[in-house]
N, C-alpha and C. Protein backbone atom coordinates (compact mmCIF):
# COMPACT_ATOMS: atom_id res chain seq x y z
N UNK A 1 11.86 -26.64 -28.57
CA UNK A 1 10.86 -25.63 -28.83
C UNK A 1 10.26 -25.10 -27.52
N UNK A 2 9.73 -25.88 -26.41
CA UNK A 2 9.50 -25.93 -25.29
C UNK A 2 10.44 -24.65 -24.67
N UNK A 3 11.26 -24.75 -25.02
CA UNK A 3 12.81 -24.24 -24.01
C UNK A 3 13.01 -22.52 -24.76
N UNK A 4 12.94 -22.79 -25.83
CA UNK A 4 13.03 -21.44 -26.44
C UNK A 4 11.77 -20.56 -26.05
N UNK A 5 10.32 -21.41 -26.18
CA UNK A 5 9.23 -20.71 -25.49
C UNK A 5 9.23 -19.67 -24.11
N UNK A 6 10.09 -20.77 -23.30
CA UNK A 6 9.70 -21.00 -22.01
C UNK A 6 10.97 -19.35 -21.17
N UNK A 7 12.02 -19.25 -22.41
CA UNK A 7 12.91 -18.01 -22.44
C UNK A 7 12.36 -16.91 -23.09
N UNK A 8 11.56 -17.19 -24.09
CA UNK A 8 10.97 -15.67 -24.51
C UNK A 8 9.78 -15.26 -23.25
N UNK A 9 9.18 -16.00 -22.57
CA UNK A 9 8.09 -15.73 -21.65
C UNK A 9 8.97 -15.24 -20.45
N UNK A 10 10.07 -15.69 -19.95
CA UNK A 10 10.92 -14.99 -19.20
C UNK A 10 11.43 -14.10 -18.64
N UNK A 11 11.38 -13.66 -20.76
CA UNK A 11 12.31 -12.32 -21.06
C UNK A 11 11.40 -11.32 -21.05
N UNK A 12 9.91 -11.62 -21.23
CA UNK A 12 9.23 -10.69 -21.44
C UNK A 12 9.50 -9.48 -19.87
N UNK A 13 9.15 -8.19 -20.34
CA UNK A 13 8.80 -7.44 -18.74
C UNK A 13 7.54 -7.77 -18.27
N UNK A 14 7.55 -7.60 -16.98
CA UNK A 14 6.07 -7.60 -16.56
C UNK A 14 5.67 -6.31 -15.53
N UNK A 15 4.57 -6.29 -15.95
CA UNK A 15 3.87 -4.67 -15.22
C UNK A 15 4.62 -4.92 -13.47
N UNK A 16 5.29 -3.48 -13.22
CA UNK A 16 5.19 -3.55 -11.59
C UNK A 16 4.36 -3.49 -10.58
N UNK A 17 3.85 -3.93 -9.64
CA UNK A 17 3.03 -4.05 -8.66
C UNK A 17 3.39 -3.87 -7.65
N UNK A 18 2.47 -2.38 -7.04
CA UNK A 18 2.68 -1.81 -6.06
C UNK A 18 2.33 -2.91 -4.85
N UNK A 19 3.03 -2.91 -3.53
CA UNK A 19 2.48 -3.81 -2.59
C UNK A 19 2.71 -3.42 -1.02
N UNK A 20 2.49 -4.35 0.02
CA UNK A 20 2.33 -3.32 1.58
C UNK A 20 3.72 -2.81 1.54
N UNK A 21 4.94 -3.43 1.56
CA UNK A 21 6.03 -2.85 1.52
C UNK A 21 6.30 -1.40 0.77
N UNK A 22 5.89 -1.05 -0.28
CA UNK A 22 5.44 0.17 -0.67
C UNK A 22 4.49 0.74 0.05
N UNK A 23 3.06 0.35 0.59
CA UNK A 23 2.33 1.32 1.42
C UNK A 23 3.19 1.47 2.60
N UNK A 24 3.76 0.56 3.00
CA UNK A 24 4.61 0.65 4.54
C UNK A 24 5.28 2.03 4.47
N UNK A 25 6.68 1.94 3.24
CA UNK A 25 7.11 3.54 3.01
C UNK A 25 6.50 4.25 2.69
N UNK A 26 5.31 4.56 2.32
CA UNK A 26 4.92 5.94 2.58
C UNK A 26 4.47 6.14 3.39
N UNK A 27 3.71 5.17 4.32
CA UNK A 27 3.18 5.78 5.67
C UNK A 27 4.14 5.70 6.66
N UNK A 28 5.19 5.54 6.91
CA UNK A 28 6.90 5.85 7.19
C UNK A 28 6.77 6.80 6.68
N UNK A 29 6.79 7.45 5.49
CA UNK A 29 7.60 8.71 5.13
C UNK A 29 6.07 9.94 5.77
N UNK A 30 5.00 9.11 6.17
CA UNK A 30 4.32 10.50 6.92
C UNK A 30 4.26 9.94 7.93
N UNK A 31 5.00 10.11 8.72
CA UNK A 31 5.48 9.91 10.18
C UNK A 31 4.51 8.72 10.85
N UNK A 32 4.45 7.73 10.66
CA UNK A 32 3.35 6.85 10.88
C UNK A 32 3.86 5.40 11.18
N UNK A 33 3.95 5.12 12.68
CA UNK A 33 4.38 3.75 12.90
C UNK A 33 3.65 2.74 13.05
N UNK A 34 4.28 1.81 11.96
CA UNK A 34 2.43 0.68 10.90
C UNK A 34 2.61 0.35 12.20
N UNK A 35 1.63 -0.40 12.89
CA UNK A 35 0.86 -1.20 13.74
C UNK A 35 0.49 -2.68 13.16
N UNK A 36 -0.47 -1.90 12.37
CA UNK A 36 -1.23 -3.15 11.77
C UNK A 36 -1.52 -2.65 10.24
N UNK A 37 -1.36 -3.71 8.67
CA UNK A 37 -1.75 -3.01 7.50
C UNK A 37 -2.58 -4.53 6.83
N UNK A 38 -3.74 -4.21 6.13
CA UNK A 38 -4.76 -4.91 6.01
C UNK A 38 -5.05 -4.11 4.48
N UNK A 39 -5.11 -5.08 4.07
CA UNK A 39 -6.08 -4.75 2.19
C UNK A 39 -7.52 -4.65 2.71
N UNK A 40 -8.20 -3.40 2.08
CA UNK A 40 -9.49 -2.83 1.95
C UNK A 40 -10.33 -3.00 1.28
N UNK A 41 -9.43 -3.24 -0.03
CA UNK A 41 -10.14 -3.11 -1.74
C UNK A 41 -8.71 -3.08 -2.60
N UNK A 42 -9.54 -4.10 -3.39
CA UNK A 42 -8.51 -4.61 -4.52
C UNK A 42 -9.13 -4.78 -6.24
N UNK A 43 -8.99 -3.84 -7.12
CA UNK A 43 -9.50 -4.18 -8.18
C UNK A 43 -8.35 -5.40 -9.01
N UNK A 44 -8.90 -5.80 -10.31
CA UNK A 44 -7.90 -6.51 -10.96
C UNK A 44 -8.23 -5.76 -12.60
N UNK A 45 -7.66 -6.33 -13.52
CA UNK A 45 -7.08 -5.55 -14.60
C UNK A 45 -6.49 -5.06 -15.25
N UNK A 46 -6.54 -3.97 -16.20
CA UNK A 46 -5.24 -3.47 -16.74
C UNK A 46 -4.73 -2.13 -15.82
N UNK A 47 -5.85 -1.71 -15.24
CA UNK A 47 -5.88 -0.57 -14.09
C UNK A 47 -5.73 -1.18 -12.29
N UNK A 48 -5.53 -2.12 -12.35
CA UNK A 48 -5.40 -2.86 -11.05
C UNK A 48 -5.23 -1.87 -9.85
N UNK A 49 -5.52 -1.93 -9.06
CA UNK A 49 -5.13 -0.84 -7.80
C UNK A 49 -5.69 -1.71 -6.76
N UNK A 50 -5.04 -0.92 -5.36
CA UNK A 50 -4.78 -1.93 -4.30
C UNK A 50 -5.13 -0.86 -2.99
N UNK A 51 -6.19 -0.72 -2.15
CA UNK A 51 -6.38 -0.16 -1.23
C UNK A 51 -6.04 -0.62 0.21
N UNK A 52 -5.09 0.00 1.12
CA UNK A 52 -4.84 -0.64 1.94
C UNK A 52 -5.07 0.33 3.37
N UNK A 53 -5.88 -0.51 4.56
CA UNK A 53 -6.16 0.44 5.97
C UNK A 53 -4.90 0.33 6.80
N UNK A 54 -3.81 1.22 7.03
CA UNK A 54 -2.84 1.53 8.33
C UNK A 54 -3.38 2.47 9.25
N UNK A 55 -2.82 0.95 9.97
CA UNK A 55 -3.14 1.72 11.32
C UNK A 55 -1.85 1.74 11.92
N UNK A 56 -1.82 3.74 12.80
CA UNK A 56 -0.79 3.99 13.40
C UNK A 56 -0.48 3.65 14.34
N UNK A 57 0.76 3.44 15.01
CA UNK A 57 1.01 3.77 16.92
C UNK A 57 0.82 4.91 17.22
N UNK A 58 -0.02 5.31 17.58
CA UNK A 58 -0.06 6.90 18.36
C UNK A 58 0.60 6.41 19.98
N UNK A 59 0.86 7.69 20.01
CA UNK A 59 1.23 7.26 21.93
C UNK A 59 0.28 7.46 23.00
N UNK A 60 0.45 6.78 24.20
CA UNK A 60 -0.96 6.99 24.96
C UNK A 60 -0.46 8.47 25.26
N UNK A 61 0.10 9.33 25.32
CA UNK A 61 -0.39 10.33 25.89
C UNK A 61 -1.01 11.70 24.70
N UNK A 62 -1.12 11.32 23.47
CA UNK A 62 -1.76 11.82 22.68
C UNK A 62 -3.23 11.85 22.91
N UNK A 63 -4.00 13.20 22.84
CA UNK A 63 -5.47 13.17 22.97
C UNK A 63 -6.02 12.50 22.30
N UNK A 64 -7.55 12.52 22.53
CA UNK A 64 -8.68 11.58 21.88
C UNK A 64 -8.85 11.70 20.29
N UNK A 65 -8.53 13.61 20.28
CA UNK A 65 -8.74 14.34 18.91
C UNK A 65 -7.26 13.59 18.02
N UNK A 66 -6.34 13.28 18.42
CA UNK A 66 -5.24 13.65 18.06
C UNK A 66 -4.88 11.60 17.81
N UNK A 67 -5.43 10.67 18.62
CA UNK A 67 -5.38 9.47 18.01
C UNK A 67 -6.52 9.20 16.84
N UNK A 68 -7.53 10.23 16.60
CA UNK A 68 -8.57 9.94 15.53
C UNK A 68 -8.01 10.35 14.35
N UNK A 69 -7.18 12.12 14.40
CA UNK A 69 -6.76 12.17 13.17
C UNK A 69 -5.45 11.36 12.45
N UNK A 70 -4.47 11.16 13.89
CA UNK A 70 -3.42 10.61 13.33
C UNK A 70 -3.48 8.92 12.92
N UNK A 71 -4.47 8.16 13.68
CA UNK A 71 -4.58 6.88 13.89
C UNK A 71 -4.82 5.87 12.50
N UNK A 72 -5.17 6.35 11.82
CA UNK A 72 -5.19 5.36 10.58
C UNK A 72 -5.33 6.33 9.33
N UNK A 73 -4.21 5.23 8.41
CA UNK A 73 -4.24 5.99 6.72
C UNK A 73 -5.09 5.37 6.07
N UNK A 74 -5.42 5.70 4.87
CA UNK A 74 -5.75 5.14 3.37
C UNK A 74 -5.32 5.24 2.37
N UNK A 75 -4.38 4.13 2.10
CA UNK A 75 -3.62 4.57 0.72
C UNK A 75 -4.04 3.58 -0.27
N UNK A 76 -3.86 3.88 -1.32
CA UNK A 76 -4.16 3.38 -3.12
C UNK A 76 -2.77 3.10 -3.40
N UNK A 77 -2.86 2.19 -4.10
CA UNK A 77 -1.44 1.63 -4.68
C UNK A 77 -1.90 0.99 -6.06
N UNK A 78 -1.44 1.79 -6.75
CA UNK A 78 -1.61 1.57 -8.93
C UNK A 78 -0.55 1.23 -9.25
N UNK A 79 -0.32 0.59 -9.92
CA UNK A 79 1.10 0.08 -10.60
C UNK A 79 2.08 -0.03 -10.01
N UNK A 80 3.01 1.12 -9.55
CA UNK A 80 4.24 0.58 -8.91
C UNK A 80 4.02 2.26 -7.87
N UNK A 81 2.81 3.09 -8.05
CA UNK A 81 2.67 3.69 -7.42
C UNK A 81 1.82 4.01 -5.86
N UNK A 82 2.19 4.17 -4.86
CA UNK A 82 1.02 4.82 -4.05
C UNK A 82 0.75 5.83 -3.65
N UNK A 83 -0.46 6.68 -3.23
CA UNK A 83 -0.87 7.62 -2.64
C UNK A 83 -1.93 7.64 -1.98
N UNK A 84 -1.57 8.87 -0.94
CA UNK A 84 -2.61 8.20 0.85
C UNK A 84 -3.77 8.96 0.04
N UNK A 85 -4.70 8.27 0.59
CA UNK A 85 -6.59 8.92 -0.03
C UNK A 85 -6.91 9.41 0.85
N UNK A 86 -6.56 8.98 2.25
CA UNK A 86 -7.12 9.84 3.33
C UNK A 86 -6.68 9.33 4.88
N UNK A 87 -6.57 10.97 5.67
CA UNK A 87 -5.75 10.57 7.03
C UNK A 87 -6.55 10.63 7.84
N UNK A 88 -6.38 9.89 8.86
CA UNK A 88 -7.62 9.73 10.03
C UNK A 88 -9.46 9.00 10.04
N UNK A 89 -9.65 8.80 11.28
CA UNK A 89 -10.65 7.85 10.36
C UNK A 89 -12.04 8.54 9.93
């Protein structure tokens, strides 16, 4: 009985969960080389979502203006989705 349990709990699906490896590609896919990626905010639930701070490599010879806007993302990650909330700090 144990065993038959222990295969239907198995079989069940389970919700996907977005995670840094997902924030990583999208801040890859907006030209953004992670540095460093750190959780911000994390709800739990049936709406669970996952806020995470990247920070870019800018190059030193990029201006002051130009490491503030490019220098760190904010992305949300819901289910198996993410999207950036906001660029620069």
């Amino acid at each position: 009985m144990r065993i038959a349990l222990l295969f239907l709990l198995l079989a069940l699906p389970l919700p996907a969960a977005a995670g840094i490896a997902e924030a990583k590609d999208l801040a890859r896919t907006l030209n953004c080389t992670v540095k460093a990626i750190v959780v911000a905010g994390k709800s739990s639930g049936d709406n669970s979502e996952t806020t995470y701070k990247v920070d870019c490599d800018v190059p030193q010879t990029a201006s002051a203006e130009e490491k503030k806007a490019n220098g760190r993302l904010l992305i949300k990650c819901q289910a198996a989705m993410c999207n950036l909330l906001k660029k620069g700090e």
